[in-house]
Protein backbone atom coordinates (compact mmCIF):
# COMPACT_ATOMS: atom_id res chain seq x y z
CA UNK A 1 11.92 14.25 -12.89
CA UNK A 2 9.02 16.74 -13.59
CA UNK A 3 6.21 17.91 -11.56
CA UNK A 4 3.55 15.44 -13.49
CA UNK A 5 5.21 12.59 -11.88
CA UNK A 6 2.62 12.29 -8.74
CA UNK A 7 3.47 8.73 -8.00
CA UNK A 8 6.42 8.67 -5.93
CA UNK A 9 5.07 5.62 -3.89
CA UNK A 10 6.10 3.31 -6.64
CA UNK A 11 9.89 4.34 -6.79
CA UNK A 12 11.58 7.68 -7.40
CA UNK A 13 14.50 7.76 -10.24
CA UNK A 14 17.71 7.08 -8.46
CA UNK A 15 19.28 10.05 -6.32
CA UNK A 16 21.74 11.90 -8.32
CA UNK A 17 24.03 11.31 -5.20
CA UNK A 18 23.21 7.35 -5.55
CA UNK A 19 23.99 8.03 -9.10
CA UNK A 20 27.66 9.06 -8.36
CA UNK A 21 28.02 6.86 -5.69
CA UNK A 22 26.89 3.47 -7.82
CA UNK A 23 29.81 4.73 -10.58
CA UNK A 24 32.01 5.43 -8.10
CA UNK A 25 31.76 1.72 -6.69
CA UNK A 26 32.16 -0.29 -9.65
CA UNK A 27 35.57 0.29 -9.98
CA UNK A 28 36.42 -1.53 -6.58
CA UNK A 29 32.80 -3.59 -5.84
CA UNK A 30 32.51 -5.70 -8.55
CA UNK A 31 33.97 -8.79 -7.16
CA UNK A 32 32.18 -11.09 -4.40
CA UNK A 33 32.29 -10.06 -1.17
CA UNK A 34 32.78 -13.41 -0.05
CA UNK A 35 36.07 -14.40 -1.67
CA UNK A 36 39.33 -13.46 0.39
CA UNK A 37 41.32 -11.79 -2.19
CA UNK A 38 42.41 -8.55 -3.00
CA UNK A 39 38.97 -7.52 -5.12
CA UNK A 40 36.72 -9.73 -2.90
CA UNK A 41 38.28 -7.45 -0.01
CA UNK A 42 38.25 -4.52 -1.38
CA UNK A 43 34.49 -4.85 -2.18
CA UNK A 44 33.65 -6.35 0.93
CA UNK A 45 34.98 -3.13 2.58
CA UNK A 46 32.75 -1.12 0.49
CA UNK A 47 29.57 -3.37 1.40
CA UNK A 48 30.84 -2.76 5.20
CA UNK A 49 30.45 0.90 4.75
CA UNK A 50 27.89 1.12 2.94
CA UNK A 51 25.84 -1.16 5.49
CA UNK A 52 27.80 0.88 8.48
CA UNK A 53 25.87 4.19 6.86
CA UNK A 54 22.06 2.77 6.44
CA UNK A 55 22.99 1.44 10.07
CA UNK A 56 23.85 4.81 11.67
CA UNK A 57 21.04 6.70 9.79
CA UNK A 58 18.51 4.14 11.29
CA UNK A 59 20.18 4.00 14.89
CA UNK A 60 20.91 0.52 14.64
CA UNK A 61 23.68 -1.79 14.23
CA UNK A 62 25.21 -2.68 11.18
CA UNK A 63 24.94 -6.56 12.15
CA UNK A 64 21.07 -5.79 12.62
CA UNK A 65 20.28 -5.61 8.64
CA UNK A 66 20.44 -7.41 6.01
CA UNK A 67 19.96 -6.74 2.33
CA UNK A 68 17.80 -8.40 0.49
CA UNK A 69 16.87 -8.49 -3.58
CA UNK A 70 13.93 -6.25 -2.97
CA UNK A 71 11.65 -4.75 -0.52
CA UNK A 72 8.73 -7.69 -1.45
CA UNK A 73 11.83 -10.33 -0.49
CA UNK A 74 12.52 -8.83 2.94
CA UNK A 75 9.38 -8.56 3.88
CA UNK A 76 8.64 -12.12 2.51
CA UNK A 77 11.96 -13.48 4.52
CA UNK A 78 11.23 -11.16 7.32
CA UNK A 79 7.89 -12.77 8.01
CA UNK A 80 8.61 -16.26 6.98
CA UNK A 81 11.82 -16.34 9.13
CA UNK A 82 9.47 -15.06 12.11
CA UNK A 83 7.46 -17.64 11.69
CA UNK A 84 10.75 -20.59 11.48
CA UNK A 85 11.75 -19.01 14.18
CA UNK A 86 8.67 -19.28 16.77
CA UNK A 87 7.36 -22.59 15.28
CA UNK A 88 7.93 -23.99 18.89
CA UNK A 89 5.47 -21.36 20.46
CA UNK A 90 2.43 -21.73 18.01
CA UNK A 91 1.83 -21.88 14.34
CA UNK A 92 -0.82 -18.61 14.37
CA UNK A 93 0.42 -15.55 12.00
CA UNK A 94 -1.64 -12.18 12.89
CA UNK A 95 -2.14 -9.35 10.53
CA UNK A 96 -4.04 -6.81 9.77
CA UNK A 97 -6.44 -6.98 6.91
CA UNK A 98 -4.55 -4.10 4.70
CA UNK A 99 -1.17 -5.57 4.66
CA UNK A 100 0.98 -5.60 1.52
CA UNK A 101 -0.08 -8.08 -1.08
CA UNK A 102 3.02 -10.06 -0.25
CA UNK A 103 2.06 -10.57 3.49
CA UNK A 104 -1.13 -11.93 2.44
CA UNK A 105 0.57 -14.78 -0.04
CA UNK A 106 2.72 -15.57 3.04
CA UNK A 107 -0.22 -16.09 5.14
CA UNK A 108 -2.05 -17.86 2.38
CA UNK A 109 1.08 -20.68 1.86
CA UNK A 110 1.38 -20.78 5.81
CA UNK A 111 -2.33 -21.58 6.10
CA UNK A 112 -1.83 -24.33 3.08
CA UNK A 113 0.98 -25.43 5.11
CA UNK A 114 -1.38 -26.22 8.40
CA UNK A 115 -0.94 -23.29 10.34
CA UNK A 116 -3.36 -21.08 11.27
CA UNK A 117 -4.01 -16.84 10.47
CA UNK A 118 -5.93 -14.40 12.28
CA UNK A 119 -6.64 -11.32 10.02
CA UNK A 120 -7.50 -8.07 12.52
CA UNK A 121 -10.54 -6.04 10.90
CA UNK A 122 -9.76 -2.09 9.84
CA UNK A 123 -11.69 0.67 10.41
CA UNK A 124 -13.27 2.68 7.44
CA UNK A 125 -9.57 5.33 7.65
CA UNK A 126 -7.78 1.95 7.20
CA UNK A 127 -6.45 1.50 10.72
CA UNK A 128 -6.54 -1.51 13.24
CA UNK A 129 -7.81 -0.69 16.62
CA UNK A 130 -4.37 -1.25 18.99
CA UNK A 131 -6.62 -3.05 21.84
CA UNK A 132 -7.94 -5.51 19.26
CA UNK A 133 -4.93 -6.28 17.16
CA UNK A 134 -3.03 -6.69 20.51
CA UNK A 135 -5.83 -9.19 21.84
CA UNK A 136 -5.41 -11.14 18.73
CA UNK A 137 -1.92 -11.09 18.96
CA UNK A 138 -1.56 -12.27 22.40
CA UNK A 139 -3.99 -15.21 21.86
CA UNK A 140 -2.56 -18.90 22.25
CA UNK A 141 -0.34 -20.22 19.70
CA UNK A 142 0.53 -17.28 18.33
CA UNK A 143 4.21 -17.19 16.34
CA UNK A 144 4.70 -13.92 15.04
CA UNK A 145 2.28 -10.70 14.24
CA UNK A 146 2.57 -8.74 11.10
CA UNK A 147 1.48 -4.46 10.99
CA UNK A 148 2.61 -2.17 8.46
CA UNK A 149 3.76 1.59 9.79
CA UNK A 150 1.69 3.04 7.04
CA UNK A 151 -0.69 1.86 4.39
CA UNK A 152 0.49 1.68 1.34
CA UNK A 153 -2.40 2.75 -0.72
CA UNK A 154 -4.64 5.34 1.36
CA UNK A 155 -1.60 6.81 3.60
CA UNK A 156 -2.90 6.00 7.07
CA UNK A 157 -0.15 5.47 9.43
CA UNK A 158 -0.98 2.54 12.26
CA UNK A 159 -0.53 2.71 15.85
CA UNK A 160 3.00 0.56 15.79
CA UNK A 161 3.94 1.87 19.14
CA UNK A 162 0.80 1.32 21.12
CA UNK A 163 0.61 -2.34 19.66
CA UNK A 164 4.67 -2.94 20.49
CA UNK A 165 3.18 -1.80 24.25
CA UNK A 166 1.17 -4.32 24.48
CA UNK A 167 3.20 -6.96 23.01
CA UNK A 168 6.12 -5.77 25.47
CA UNK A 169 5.21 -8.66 27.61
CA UNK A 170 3.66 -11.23 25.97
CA UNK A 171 6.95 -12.37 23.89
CA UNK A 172 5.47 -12.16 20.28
CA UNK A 173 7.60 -10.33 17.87
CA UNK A 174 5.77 -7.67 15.36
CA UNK A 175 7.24 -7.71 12.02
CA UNK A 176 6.52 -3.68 10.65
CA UNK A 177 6.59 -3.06 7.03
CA UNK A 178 8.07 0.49 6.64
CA UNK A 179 9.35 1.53 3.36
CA UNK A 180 6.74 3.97 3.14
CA UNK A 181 7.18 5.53 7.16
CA UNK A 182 11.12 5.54 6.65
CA UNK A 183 11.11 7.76 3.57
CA UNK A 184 10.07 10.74 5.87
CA UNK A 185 9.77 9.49 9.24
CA UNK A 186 11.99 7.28 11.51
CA UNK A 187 12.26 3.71 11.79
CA UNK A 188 9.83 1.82 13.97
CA UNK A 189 11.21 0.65 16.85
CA UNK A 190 9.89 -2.79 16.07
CA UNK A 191 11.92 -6.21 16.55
CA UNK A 192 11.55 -6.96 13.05
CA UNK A 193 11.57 -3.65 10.09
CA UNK A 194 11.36 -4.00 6.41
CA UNK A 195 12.46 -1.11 3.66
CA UNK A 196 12.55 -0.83 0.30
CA UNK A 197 15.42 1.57 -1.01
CA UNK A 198 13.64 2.72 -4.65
CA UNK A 199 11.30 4.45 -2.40
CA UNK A 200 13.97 7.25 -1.61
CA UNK A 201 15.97 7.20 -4.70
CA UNK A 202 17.83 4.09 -4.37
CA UNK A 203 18.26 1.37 -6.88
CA UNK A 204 15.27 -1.27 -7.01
CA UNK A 205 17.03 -4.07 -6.45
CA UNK A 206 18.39 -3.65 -2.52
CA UNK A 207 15.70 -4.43 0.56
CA UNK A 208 16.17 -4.19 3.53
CA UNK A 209 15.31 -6.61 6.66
CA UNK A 210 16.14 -5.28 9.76
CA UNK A 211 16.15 -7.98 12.56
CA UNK A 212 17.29 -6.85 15.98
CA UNK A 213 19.41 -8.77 18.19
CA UNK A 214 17.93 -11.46 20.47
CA UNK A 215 15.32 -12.04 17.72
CA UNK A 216 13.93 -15.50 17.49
CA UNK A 217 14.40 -15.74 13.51
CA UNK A 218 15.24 -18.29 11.21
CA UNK A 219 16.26 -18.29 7.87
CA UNK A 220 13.09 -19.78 5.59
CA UNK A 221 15.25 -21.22 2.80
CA UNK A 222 18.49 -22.06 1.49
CA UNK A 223 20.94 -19.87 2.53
CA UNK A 224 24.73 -19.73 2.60
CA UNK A 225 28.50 -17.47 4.08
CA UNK A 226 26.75 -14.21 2.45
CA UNK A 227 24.57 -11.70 5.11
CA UNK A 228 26.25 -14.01 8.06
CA UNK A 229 24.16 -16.86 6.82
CA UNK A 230 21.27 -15.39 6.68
CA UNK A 231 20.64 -14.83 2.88
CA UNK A 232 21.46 -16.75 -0.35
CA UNK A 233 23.88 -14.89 -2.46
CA UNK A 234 25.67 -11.92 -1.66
CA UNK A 235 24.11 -8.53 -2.59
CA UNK A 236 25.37 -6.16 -5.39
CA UNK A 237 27.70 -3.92 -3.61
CA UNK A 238 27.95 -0.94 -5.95
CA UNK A 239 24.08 -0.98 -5.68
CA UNK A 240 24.18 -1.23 -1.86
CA UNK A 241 26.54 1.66 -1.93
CA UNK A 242 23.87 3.48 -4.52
CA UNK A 243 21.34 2.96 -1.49
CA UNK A 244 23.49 3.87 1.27
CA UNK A 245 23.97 7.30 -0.30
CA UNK A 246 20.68 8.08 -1.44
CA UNK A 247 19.41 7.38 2.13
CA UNK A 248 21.97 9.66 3.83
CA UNK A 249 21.08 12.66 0.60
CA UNK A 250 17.28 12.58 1.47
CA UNK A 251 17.38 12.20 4.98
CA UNK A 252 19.05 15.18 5.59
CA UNK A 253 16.15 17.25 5.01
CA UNK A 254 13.31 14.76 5.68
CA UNK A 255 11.71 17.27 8.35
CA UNK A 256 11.45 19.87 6.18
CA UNK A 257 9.89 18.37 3.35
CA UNK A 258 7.67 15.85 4.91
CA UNK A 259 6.25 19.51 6.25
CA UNK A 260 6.24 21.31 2.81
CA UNK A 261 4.60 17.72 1.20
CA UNK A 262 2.17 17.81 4.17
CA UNK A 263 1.13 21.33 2.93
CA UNK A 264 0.30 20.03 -0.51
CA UNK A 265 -1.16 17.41 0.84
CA UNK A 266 -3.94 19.11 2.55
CA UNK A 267 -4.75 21.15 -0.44
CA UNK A 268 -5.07 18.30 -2.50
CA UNK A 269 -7.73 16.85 0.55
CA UNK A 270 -9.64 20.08 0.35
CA UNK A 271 -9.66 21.16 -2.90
CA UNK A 272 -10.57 18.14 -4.74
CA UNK A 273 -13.90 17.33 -3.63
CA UNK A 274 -14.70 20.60 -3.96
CA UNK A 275 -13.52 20.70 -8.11
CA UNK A 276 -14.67 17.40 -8.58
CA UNK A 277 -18.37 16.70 -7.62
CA UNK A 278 -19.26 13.10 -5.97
CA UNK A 279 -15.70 12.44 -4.89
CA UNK A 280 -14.25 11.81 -1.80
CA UNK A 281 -10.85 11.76 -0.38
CA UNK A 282 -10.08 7.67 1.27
CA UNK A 283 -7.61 7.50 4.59
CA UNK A 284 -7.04 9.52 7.53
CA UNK A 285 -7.13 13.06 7.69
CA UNK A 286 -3.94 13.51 10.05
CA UNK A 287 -2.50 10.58 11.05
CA UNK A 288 -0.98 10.23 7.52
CA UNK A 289 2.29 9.73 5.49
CA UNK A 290 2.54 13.44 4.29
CA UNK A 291 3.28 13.45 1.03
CA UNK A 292 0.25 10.40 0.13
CA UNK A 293 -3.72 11.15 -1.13
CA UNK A 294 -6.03 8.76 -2.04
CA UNK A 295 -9.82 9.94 -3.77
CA UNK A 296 -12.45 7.81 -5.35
CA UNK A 297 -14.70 9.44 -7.81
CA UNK A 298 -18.22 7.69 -8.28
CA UNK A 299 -19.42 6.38 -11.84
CA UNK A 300 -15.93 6.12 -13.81
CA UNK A 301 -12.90 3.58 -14.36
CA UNK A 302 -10.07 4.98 -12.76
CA UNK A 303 -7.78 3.31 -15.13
CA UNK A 304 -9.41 5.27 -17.60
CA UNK A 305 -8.61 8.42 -15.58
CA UNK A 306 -5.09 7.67 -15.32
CA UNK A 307 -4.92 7.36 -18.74
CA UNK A 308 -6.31 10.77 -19.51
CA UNK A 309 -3.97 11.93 -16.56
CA UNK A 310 -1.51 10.79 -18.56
CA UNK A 311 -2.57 12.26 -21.76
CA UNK A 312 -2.34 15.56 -19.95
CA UNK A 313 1.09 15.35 -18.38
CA UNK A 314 0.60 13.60 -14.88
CA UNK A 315 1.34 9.97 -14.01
CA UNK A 316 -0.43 8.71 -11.10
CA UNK A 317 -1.38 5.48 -9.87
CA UNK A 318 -4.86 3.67 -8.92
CA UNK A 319 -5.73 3.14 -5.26
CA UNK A 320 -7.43 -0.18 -6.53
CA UNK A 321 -5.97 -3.35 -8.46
CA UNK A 322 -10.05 -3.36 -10.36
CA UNK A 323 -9.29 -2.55 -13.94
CA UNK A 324 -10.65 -3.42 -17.25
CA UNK A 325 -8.10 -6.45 -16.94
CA UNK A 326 -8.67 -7.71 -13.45
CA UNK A 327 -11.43 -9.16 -12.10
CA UNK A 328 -10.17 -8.53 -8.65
CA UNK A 329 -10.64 -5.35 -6.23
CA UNK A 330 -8.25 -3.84 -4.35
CA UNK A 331 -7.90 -5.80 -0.40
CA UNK A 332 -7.44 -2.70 1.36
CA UNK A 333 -10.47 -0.89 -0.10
CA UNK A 334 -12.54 -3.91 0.49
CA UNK A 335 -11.38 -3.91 4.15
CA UNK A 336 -11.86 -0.11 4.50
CA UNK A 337 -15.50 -0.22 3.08
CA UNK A 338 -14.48 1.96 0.06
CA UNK A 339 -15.19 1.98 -3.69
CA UNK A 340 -13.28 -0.08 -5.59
CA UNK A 341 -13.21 2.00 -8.93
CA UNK A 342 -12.71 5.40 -9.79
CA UNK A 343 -9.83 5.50 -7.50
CA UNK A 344 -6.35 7.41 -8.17
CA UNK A 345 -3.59 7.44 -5.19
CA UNK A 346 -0.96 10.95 -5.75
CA UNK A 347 2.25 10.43 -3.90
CA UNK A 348 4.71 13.60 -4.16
CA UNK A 349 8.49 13.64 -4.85
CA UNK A 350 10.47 16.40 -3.13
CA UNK A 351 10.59 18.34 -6.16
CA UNK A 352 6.56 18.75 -7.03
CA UNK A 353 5.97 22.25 -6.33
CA UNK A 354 2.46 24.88 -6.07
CA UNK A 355 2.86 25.69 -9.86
CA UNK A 356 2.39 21.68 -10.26
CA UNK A 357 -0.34 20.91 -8.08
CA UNK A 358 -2.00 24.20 -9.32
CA UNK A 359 -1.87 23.08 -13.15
CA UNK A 360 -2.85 19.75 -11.92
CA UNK A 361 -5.89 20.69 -10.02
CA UNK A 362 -6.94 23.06 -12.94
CA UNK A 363 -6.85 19.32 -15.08
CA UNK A 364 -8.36 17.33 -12.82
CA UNK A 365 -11.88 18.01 -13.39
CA UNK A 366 -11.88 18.13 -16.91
CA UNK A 367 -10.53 15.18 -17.25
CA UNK A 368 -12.99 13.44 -14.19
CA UNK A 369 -15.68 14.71 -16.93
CA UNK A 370 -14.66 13.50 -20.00
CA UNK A 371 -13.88 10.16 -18.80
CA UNK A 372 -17.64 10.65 -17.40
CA UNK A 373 -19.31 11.14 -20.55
CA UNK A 374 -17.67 8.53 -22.12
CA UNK A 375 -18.58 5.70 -19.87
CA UNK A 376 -20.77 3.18 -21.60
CA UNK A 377 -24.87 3.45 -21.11
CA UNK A 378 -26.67 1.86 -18.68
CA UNK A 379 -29.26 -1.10 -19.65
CA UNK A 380 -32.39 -0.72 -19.20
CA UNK A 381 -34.44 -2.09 -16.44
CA UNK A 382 -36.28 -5.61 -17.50
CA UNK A 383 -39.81 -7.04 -16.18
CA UNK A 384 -40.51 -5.62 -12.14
CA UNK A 385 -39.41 -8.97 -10.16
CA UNK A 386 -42.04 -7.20 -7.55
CA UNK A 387 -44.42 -4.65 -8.11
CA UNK A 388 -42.63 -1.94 -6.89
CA UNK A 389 -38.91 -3.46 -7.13
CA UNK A 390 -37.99 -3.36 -10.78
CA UNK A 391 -34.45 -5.50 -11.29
CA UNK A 392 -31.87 -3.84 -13.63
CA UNK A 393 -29.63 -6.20 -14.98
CA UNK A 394 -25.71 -5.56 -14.74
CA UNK A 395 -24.31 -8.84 -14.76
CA UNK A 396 -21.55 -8.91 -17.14
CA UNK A 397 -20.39 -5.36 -16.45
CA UNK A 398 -17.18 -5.23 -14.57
CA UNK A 399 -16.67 -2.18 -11.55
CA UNK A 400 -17.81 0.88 -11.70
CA UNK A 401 -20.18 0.53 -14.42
CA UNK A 402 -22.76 -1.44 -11.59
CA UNK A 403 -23.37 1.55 -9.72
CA UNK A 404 -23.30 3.55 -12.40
CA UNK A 405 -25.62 1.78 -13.79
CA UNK A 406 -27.55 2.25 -10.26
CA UNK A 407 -26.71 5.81 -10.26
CA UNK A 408 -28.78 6.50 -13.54
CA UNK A 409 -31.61 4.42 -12.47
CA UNK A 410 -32.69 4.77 -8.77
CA UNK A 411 -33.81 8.62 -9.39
CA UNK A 412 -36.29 7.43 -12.00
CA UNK A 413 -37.87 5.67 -8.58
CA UNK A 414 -40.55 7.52 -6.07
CA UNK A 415 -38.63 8.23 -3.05
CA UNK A 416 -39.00 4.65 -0.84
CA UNK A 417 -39.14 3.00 -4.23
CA UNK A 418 -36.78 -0.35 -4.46
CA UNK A 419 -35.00 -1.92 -7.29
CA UNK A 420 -32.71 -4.95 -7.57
CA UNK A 421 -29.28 -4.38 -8.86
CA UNK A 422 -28.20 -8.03 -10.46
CA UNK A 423 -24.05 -7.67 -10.22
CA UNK A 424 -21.61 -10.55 -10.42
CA UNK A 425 -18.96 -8.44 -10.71
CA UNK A 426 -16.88 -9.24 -7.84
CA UNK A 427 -16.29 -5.48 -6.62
CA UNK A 428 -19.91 -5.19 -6.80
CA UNK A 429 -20.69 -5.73 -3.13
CA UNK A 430 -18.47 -3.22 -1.56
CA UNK A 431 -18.51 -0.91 -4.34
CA UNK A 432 -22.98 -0.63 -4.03
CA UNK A 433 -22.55 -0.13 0.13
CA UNK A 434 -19.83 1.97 -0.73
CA UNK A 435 -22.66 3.95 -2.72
CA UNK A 436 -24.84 3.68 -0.80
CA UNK A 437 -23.28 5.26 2.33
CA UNK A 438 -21.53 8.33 0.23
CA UNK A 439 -24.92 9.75 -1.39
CA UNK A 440 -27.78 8.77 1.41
CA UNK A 441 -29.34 5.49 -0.18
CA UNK A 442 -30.22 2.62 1.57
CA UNK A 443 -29.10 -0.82 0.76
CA UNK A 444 -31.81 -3.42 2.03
CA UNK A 445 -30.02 -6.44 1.50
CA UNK A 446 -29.83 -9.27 -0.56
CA UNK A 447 -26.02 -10.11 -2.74
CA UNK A 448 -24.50 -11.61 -5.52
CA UNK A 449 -26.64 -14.71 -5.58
CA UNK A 450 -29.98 -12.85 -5.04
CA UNK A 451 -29.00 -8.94 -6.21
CA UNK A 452 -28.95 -6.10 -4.69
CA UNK A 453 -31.93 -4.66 -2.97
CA UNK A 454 -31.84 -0.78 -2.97
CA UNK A 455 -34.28 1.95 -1.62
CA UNK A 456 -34.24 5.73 -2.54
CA UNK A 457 -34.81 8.10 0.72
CA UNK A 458 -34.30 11.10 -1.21
C-alpha cells in the first residue's frame, strides 16, 4: 500500500499477518462449523479460537460476540435486535442525528412499522450534548438508544461514557457503533458494540456484534444452530481467523501510532487552510479519531477534486454523498451546519509517512486551483425582483455551483446591498448558511420556495 492511499476509513488491504493466517485456515476451516464430523470439528475449533482471540483483545467473553457478514449487518442486527428485545418497554429508538447511514434506514423501517424515533440535534463539531441525548433517552417508551464512538465522516469522537452514566439507571441499553474508535482506541464499554474488521486489515466480509450478557436482545430475523442461535448461517471460518489475526497484528502497537497519526493529523489541520485559501477544516479539534481530517473548500465539486487527487497519486474520499450523480447531501454535514460540497475526508494507514503528507500538501493547492478555474460560469443576474435586491437565478445547478454562483455576484453589490439567490438544489440551504457564516455575509431569510435573501456587510 503506498503513501497516496489517504483513505483508510473505507478499508485497509488485508494484514499481511491476516494474509497468512486466512491460507493457513483453509486447509482445516473449510467445512461447516455446525456439522459433527471430523472437518466440521476441526473447523469449528478454529472458529473457537479465532473468536477466543478478538474476545481477549476486547476484554470480553468469547460468548459475548458474534460475527456477522459485515460491519453494516451488525450494526443493522445489533439495533434491530435491541429494539425485539425491549418491544415490551416502549417502541421509541433514540439517535443522534450523524449516525451511520444504516442506523438511519433502521429508524426509517421502524417508524414505517409504527414506532416512534427521536433524533438528538449535533453541535456544529458534530457532537451530541450528553445531558440532552440522555434526556431523550430516558423519556417514556423508550426501547433502545443508538450513539456512535466516533463519526465516521468528520472524526469527532462522542461522549459514550458520560451518556452510559446517565443511562446507568434508567435501564435503556445504548447500542455504540465503533469500528472506527476500535481501530486505535479500546472498545466502549457499552451493552451493545459493533466493528467492522476491513477497518484494521481484516477481510470485508466478518462484523462484529458484541452483545454483553444480561442484554435484553432478540434476534430480528430468521435465524438458526450457527452463533448460538443468534445468526443465520455460520460465518466463514478461514476469514474469521483472517480477522482474528489482523486484530491481534495492529493492536499491538495501536498507542504508538494513533500518537504518530495524531501528529500528522494536526499538520494536516494547520497547514491546509493556510495553502488553500477559503477552506476550513470540519470536526473537533481534539476530541478526535487521530488518524481522520475532514476540510471543505468553498466554490468547487469535491468529486472533481478527488479526481484530480487521483490524477496526482492520492486517493481520498468525500466528506459528502453531493456529487454530480446525487441529488442528495451528506446527513452529517447537514446536521453539523457545514458545506455540503467541496469536501474531501483523509484517513491515514500506519504506513503514510512526512515524505507523503509533505508531497501531498505541496499538491493540494494546485490541484484546489485548477479544479477552481474550471468550474462552470455563473449566470447572470435577471430583472431586480426589488429595487435594490436583484435575483440571480441558479435553479438547475446542482451543489457548489449555487454559492459559487453567489460568491461571484454579491461583491458586485454596495455593502448592505441584497440579492435573491433562486436554488432548488437540495444542498442549497445548508450549503448558502454554511457561506454565509465562513466569509461574514448575512443571510436574511427566505428558502427554496421563495430564494435566498442575502446582504453584503463587507
Amino acid at each position: 500500500m503506498t503513501g497516496g492511499y489517504l483513505d483508510a476509513a473505507a478499508g485497509l488491504p488485508w494484514h499481511p499477518v491476516a494474509v497468512a493466517a486466512w491460507q493457513a485456515a483453509l486447509d482445516d476451516g473449510w467445512a461447516d462449523p455446525l456439522r459433527p464430523t471430523g472437518p466440521g470439528r476441526r473447523a469449528a475449533v478454529l472458529l473457537d479460537a479465532a473468536r477466543a482471540a478478538i474476545a481477549a483483545e476486547f476484554g470480553i467473553q468469547p460468548d459475548e460476540l458474534v460475527f456477522a457478514p459485515s460491519g453494516s449487518s451488525a450494526l443493522r442486527q445489533a439495533v434491530q435486535g435491541s429494539l425485539a428485545g425491549r418491544h415490551r418497554a416502549g417502541n421509541r429508538l433514540v439517535h443522534s442525528t450523524v449516525e451511520h447511514s444504516t442506523v438511519l434506514r433502521v429508524a426509517e423501517q421502524h417508524r414505517r412499522a409504527g414506532g416512534t424515533v427521536t433524533e438528538v440535534p449535533v453541535d456544529a463539531e458534530g457532537r451530541v450534548g450528553a445531558q440532552e441525548f440522555v434526556a431523550a433517552a430516558t423519556a417514556a417508551r423508550v426501547a433502545t438508544a443508538v450513539l456512535q464512538a466516533a463519526n465516521h465522516e468528520v472524526g469527532s469522537r462522542q461522549p459514550v461514557t458520560d451518556v452510559l452514566q446517565g443511562l446507568a439507571d434508567a435501564g435503556v441499553p445504548l447500542v455504540v457503533d465503533a469500528s472506527h474508535q476500535v481501530v486505535y482506541g479500546e472498545l466502549p464499554a457499552a451493552p451493545i458494540v459493533t466493528a467492522d474488521a476491513r477497518l484494521w486489515g481484516g477481510p470485508a466480509g466478518v462484523g462484529l456484534l458484541v452483545i454483553r450478557r444480561g442484554v435484553r436482545w432478540q434476534p430480528p430475523g430468521p435465524v438458526d444452530e450457527a452463533e448460538s442461535g443468534r445468526a443465520l448461517g455460520a460465518p466463514s471460518v478461514p476469514a474469521v481467523v483472517a480477522a482474528a489475526a489482523a486484530l491481534r497484528a495492529t493492536r499491538a502497537d495501536r498507542a504508538a501510532e494513533a500518537a504518530r497519526l495524531s501528529d500528522y493529523i494536526d499538520q494536516l489541520r494547520r497547514r491546509i487552510p493556510e495553502l488553500v485559501p477559503d477552506t476550513v477544516v470540519l470536526g473537533a479539534e481534539h476530541d478526535r479519531l487521530p488518524h481522520l481530517v475532514t476540510f471543505s473548500c468553498l466554490y468547487l465539486d469535491g468529486q472533481a477534486l478527488l479526481t484530480e487527487l487521483d490524477r496526482q497519486g492520492f486517493t481520498a474520499s468525500s466528506g459528502s454523498s453531493c456529487s454530480s450523480d446525487s441529488l442528495t447531501p451528506s446527513h452529517v454535514l447537514v446536521a453539523m451546519g457545514a458545506l455540503t460540497g467541496g469536501n474531501v475526508r483523509l484517513s491515514l494507514h500506519p504506513g503514510v509517512t512526512q515524505a507523503d503528507l509533505d508531497r501531498f500538501l505541496a499538491v493540494l493547492p494546485v490541484a484546489v486551483a485548477e479544479v477552481r478555474a474550471a468550474a462552470p460560469g455563473s449566470p447572470p443576474a435577471t430583472a431586480p425582483a426589488a429595487e435594490r435586491s436583484p435575483v440571480l437565478d441558479s435553479r438547475g445547478r446542482r451543489c457548489p455551483l449555487p454559492v459559487l454562483d453567489l460568491a461571484r455576484a454579491l461583491p458586485e453589490l454596495p455593502v448592505g446591498g441584497e440579492l435573491v439567490l433562486l436554488a432548488d438544489d437540495p444542498a442549497a440551504a445548508g450549503d448558502i448558511a454554511a457561506w454565509c457564516r465562513m466569509t461574514g455575509q448575512q443571510l436574511v431569510g427566505g428558502g427554496p420556495d421563495s430564494g435566498f435573501r442575502v446582504r453584503r456587510l463587507h
